[in-house]
PDB file of N, CA and C in Angstrom:
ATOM      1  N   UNK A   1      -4.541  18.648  37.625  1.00  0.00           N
ATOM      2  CA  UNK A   1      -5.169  19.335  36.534  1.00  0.00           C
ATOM      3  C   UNK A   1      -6.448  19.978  37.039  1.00  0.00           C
ATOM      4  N   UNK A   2      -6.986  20.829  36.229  1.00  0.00           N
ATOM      5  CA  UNK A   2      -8.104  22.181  36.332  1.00  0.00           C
ATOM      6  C   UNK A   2      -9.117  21.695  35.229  1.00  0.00           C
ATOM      7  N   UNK A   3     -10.624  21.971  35.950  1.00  0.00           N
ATOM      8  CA  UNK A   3     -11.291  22.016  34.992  1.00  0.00           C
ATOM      9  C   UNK A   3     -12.116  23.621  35.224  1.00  0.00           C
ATOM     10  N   UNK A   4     -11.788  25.214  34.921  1.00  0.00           N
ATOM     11  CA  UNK A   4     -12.480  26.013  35.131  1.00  0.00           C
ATOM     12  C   UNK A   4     -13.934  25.945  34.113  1.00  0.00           C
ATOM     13  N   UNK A   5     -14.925  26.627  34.905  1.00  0.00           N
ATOM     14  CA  UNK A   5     -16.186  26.479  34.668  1.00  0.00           C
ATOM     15  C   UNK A   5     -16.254  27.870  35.062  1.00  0.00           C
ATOM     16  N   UNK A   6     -16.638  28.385  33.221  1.00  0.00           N
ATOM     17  CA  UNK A   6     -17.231  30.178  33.529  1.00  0.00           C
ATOM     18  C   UNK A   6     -18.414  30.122  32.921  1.00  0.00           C
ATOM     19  N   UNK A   7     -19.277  30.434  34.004  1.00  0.00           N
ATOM     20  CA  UNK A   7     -20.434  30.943  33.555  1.00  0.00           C
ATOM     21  C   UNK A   7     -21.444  31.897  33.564  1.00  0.00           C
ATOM     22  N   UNK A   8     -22.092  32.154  32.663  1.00  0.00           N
ATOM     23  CA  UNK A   8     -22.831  33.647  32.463  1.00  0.00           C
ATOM     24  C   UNK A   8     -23.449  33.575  33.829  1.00  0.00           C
ATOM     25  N   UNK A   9     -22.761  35.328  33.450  1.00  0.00           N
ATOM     26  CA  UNK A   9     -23.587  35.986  35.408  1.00  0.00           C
ATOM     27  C   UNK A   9     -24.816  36.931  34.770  1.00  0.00           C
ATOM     28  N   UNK A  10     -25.513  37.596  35.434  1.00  0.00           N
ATOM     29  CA  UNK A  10     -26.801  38.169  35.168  1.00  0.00           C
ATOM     30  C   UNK A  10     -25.522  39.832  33.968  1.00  0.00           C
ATOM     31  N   UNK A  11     -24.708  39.806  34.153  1.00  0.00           N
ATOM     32  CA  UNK A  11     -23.818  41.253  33.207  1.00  0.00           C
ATOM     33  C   UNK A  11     -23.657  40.510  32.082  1.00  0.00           C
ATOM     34  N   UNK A  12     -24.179  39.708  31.496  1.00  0.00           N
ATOM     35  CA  UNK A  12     -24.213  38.286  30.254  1.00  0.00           C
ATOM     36  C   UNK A  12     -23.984  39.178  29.460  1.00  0.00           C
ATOM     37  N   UNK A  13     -25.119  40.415  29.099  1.00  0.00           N
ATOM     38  CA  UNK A  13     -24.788  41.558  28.057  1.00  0.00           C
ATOM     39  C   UNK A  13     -23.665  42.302  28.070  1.00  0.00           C
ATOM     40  N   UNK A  14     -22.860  42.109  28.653  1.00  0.00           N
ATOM     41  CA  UNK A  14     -21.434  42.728  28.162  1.00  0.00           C
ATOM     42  C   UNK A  14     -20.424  41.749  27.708  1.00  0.00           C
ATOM     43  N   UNK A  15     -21.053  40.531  27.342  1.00  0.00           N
ATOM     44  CA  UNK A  15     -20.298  39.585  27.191  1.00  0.00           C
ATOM     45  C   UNK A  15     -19.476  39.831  25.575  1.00  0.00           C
ATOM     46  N   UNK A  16     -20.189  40.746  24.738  1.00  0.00           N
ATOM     47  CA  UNK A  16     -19.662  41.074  23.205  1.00  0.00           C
ATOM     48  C   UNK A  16     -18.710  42.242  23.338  1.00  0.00           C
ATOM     49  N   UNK A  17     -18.699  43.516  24.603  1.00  0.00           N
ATOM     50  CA  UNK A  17     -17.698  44.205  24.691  1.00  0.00           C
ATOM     51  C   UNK A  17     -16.697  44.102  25.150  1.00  0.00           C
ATOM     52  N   UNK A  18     -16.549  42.789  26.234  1.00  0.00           N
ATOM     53  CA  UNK A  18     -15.214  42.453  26.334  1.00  0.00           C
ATOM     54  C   UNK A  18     -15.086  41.094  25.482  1.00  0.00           C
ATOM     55  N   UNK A  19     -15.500  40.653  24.750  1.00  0.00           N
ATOM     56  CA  UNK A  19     -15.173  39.482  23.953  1.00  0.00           C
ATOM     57  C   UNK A  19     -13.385  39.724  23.300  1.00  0.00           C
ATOM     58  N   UNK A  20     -13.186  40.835  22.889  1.00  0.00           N
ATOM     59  CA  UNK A  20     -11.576  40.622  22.410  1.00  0.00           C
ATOM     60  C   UNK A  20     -10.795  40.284  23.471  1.00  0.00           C
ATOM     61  N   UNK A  21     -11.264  41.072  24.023  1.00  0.00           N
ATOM     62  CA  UNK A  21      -9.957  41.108  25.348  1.00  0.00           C
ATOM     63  C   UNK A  21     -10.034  39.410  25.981  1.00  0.00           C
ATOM     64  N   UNK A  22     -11.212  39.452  26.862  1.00  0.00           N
ATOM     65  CA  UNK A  22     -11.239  37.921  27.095  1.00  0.00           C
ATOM     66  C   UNK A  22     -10.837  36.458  25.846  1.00  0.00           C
ATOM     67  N   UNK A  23     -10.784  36.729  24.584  1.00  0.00           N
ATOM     68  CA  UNK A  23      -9.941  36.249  23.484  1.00  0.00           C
ATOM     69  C   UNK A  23      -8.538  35.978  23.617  1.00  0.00           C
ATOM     70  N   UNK A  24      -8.137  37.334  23.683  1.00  0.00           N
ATOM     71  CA  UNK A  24      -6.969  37.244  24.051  1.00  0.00           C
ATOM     72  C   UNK A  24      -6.049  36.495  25.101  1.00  0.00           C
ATOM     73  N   UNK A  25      -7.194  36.487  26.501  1.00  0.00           N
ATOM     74  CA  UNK A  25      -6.474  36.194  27.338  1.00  0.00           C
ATOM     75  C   UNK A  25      -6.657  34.277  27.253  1.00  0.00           C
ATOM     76  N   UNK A  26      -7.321  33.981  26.451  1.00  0.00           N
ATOM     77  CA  UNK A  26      -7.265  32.826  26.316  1.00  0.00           C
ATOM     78  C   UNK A  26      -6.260  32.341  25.471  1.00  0.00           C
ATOM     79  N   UNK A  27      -6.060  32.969  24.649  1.00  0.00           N
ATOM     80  CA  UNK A  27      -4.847  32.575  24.055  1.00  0.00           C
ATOM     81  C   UNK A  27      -3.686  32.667  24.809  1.00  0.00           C
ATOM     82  N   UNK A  28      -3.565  33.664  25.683  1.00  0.00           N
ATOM     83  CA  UNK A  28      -2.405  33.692  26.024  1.00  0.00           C
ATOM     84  C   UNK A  28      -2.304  32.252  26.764  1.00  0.00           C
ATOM     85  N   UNK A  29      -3.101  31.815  28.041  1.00  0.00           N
ATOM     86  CA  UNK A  29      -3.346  30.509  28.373  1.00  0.00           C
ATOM     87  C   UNK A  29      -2.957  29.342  27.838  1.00  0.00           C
ATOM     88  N   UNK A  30      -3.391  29.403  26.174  1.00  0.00           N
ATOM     89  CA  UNK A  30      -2.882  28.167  25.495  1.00  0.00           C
ATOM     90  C   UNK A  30      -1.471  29.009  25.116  1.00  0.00           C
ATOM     91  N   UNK A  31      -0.786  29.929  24.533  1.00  0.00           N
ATOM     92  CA  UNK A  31       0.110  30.065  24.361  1.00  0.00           C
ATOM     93  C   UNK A  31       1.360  29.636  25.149  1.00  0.00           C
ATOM     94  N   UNK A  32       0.861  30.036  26.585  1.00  0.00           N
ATOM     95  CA  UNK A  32       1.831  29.668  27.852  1.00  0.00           C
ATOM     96  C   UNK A  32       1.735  28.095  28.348  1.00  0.00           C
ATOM     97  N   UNK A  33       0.491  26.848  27.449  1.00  0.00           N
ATOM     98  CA  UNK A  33       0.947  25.806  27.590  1.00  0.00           C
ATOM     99  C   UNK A  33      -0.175  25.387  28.922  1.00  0.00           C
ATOM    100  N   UNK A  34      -1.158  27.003  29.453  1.00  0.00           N
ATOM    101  CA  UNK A  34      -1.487  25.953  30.480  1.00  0.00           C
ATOM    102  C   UNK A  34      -3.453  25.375  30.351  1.00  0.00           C
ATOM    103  N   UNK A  35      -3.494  26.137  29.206  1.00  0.00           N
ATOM    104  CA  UNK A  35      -5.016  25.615  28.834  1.00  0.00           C
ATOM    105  C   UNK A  35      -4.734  24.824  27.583  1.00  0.00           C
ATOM    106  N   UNK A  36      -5.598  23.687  28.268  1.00  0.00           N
ATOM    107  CA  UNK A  36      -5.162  22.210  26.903  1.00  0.00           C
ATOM    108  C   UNK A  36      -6.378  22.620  25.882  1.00  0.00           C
ATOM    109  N   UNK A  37      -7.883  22.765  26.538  1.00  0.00           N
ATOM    110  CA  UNK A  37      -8.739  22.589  25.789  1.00  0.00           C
ATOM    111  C   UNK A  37      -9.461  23.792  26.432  1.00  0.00           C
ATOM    112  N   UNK A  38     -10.265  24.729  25.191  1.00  0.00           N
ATOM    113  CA  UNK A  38     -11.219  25.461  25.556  1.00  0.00           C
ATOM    114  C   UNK A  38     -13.064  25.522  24.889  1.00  0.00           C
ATOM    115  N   UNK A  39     -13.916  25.498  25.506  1.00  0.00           N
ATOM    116  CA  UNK A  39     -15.075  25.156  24.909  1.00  0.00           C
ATOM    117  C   UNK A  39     -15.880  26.094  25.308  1.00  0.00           C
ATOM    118  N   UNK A  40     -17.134  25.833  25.159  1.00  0.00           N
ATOM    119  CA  UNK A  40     -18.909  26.337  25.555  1.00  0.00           C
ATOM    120  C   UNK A  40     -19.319  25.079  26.412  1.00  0.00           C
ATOM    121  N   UNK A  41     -20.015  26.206  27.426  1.00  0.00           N
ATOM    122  CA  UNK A  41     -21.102  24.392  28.112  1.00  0.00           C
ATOM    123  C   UNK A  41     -22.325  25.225  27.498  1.00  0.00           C
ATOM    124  N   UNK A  42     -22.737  24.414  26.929  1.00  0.00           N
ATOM    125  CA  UNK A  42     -23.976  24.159  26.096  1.00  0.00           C
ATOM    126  C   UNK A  42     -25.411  23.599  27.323  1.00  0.00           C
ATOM    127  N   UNK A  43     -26.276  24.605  26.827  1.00  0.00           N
ATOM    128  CA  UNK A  43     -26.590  25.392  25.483  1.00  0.00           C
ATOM    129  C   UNK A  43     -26.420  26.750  26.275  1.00  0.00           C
ATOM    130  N   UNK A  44     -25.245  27.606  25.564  1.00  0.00           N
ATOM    131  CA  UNK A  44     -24.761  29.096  25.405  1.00  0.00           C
ATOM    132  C   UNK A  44     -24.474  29.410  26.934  1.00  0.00           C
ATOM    133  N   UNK A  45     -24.078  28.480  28.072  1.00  0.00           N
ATOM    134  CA  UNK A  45     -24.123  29.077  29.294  1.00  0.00           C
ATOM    135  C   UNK A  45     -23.016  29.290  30.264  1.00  0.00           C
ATOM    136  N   UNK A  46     -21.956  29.304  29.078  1.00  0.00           N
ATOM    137  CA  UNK A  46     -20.642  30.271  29.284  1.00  0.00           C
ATOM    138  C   UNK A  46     -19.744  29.587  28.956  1.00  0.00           C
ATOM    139  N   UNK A  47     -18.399  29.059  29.248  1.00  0.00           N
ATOM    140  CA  UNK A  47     -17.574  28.445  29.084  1.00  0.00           C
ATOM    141  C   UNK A  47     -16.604  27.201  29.611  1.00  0.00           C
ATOM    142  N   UNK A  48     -16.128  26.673  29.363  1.00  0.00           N
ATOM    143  CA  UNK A  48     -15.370  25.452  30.407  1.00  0.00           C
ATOM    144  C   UNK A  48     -13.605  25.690  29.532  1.00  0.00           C
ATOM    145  N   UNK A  49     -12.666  25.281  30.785  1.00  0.00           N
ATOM    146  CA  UNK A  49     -11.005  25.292  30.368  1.00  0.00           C
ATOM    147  C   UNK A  49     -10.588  24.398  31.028  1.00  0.00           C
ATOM    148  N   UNK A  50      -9.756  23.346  30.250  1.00  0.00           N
ATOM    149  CA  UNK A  50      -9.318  21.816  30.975  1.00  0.00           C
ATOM    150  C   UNK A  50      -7.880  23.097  31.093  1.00  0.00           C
ATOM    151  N   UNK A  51      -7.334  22.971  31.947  1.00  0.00           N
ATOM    152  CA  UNK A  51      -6.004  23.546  32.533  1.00  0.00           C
ATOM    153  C   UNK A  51      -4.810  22.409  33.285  1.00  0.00           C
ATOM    154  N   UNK A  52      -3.717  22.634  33.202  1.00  0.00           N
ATOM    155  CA  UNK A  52      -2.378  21.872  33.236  1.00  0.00           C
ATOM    156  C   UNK A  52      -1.364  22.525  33.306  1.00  0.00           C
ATOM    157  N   UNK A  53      -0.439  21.702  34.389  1.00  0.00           N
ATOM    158  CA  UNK A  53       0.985  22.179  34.455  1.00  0.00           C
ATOM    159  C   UNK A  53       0.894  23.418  35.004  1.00  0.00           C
ATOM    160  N   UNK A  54       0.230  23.873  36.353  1.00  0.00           N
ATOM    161  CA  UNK A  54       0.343  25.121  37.141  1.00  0.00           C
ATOM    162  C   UNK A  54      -0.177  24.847  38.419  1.00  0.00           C
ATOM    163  N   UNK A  55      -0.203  25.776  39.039  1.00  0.00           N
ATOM    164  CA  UNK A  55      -0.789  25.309  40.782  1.00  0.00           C
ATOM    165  C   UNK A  55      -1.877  26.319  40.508  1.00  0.00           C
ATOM    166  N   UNK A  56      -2.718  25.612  41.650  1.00  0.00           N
ATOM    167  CA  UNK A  56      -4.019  26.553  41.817  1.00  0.00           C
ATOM    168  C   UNK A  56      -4.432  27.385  42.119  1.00  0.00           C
ATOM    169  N   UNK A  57      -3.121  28.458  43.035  1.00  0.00           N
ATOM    170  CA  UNK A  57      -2.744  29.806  42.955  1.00  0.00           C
ATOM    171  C   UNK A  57      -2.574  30.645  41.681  1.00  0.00           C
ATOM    172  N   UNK A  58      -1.485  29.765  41.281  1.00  0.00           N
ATOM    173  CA  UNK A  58      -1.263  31.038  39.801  1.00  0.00           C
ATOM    174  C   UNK A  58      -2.725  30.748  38.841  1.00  0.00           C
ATOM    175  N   UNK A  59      -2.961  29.652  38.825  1.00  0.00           N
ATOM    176  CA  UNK A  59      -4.509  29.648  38.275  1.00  0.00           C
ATOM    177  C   UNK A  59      -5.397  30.374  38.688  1.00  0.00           C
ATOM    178  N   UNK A  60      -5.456  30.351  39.848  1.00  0.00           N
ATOM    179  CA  UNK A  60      -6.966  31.297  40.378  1.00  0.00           C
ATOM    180  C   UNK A  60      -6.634  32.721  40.034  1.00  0.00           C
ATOM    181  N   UNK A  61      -5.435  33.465  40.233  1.00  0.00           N
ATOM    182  CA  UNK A  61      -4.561  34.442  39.963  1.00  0.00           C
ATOM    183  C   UNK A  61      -4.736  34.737  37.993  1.00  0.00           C
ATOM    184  N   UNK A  62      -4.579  34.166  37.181  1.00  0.00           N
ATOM    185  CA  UNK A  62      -4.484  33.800  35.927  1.00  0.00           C
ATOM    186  C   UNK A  62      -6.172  33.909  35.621  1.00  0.00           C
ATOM    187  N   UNK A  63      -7.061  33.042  36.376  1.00  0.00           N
ATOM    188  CA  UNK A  63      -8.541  33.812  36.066  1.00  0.00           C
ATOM    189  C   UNK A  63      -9.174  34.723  36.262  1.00  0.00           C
ATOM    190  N   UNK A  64      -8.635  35.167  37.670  1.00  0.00           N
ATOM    191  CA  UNK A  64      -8.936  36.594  37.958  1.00  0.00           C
ATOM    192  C   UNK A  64      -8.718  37.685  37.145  1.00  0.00           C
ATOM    193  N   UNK A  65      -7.722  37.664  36.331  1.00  0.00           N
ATOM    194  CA  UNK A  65      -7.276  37.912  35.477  1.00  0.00           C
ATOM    195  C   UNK A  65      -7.958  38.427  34.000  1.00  0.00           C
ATOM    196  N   UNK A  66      -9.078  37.472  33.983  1.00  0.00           N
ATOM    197  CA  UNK A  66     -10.042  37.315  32.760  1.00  0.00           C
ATOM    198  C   UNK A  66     -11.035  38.707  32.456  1.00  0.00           C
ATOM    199  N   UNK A  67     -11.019  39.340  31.452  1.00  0.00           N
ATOM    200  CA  UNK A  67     -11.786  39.975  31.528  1.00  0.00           C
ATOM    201  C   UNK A  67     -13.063  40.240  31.733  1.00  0.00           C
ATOM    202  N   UNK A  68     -13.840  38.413  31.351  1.00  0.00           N
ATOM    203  CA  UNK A  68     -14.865  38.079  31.692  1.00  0.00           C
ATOM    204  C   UNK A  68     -14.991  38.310  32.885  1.00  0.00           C
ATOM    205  N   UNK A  69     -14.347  37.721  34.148  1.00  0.00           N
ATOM    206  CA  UNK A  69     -14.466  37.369  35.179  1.00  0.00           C
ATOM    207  C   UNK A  69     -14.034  39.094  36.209  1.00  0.00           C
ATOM    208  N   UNK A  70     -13.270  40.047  35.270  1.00  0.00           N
ATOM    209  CA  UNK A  70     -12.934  41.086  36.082  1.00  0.00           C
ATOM    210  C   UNK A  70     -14.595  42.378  35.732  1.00  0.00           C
ATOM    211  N   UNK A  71     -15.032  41.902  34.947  1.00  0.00           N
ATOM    212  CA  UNK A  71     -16.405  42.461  34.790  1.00  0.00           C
ATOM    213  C   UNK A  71     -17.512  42.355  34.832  1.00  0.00           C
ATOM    214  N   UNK A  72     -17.330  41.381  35.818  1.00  0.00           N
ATOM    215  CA  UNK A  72     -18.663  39.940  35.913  1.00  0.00           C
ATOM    216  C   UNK A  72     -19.555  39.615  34.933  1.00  0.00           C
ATOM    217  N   UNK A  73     -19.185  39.330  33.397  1.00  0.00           N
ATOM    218  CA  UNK A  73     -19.696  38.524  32.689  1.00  0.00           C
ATOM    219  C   UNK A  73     -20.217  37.230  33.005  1.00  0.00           C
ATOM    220  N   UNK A  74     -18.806  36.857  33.658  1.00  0.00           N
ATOM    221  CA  UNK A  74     -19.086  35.336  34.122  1.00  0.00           C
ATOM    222  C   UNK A  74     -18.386  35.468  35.834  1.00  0.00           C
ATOM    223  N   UNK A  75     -18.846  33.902  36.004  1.00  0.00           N
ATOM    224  CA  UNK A  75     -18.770  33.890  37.639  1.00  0.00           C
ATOM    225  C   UNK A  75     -17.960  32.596  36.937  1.00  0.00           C
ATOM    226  N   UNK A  76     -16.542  32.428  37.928  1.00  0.00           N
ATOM    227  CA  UNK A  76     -15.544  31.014  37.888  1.00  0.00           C
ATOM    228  C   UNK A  76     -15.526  29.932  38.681  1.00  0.00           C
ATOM    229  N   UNK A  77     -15.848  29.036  38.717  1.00  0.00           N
ATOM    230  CA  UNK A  77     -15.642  28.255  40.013  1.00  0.00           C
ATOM    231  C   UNK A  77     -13.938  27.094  39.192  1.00  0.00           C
ATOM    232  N   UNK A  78     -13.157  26.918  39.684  1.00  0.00           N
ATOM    233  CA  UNK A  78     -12.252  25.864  39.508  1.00  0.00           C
ATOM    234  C   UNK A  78     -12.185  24.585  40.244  1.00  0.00           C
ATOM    235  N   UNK A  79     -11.881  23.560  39.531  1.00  0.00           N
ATOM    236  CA  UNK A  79     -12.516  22.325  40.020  1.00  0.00           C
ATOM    237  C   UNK A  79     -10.958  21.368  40.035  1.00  0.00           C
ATOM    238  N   UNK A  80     -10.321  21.697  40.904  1.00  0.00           N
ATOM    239  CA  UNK A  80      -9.007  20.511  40.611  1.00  0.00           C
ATOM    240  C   UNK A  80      -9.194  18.986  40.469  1.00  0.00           C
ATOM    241  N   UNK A  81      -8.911  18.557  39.633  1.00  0.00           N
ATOM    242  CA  UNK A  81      -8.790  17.345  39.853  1.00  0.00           C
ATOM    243  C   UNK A  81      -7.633  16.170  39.590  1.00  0.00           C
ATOM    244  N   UNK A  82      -7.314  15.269  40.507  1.00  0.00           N
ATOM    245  CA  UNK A  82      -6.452  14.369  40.356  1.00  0.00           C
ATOM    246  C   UNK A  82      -6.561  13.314  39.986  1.00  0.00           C
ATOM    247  N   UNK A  83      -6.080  13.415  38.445  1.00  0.00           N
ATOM    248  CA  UNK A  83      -6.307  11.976  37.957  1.00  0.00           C
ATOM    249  C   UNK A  83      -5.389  10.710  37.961  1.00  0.00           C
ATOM    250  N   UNK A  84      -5.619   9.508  37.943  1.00  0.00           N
ATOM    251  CA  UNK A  84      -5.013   8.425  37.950  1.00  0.00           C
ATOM    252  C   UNK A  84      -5.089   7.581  37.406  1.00  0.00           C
ATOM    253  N   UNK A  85      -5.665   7.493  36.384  1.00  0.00           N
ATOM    254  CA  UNK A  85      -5.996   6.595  35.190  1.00  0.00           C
ATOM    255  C   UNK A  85      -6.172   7.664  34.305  1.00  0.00           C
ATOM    256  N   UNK A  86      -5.843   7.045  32.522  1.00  0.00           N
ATOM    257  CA  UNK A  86      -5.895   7.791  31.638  1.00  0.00           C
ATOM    258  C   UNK A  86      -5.677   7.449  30.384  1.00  0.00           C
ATOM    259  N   UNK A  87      -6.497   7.392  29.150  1.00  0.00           N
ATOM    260  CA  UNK A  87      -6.007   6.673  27.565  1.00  0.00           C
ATOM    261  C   UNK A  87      -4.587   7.099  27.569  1.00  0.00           C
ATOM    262  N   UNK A  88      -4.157   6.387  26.407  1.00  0.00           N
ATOM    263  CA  UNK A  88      -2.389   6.760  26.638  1.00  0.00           C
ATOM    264  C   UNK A  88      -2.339   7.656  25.889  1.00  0.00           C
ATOM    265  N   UNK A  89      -3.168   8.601  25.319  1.00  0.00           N
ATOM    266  CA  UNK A  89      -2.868   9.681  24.683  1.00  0.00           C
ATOM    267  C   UNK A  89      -3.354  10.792  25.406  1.00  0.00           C
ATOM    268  N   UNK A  90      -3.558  10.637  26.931  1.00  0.00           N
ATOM    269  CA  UNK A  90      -3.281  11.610  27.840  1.00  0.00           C
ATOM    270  C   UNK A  90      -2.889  11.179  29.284  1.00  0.00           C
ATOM    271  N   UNK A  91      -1.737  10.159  28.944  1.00  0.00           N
ATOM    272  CA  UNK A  91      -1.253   9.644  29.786  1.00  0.00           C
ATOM    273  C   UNK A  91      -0.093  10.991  30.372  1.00  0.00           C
ATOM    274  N   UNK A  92      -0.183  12.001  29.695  1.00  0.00           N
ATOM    275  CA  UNK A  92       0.711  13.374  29.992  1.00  0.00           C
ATOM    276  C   UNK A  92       0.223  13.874  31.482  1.00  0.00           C
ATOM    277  N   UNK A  93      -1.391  13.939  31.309  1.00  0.00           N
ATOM    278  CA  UNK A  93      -1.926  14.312  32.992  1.00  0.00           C
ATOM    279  C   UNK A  93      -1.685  13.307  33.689  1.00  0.00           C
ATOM    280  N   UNK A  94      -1.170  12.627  33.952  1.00  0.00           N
ATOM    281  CA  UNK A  94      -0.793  11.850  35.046  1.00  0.00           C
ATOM    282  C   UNK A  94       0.717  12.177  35.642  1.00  0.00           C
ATOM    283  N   UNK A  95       1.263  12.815  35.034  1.00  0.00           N
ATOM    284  CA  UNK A  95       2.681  13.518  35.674  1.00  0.00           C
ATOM    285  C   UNK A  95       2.411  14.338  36.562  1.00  0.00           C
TER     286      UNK A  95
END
């Protein structure tokens, strides 16, 4: 599993003209099953995506992707991680 971390780059102010588009592409993400959870890292300094069920190619590929990230709103770093313990109501990331 993925934890991407987008955060505001110094182009922060274009962050309201691509706001649909980058919308969109988040949905598509959860639509396709591979973003579980999407948030803010607080306070206002861009965004975080728990990600699943893909490799870290089509992921990095899939953020590049972002409109945020294709207009440098935000800068991405992705953080894989392998978990091995887990409540049983996300005993799913452990597959």
């Amino acid at each position: 599993m993925f934890v991407v971390l987008l955060r505001f780059s110094a182009n922060k102010s274009a962050a309201e003209q691509h706001m649909p588009a980058h919308q969109e592409w988040i949905e598509r993400g959860v639509d396709d099953g591979v973003f579980l959870l999407v948030g803010g890292i607080q306070p206002g300094a861009g965004g975080a995506i728990v990600a699943h069920g893909t490799s870290r190619e089509e992921l990095e590929a899939r953020v590049a992707a972002d409109p945020f990230v294709e207009q440098d709103v935000v800068s991405a770093e992705i953080v894989e991680i392998a978990p091995w313990l887990a409540d049983d109501r996300l005993k799913f990331l452990l597959a």
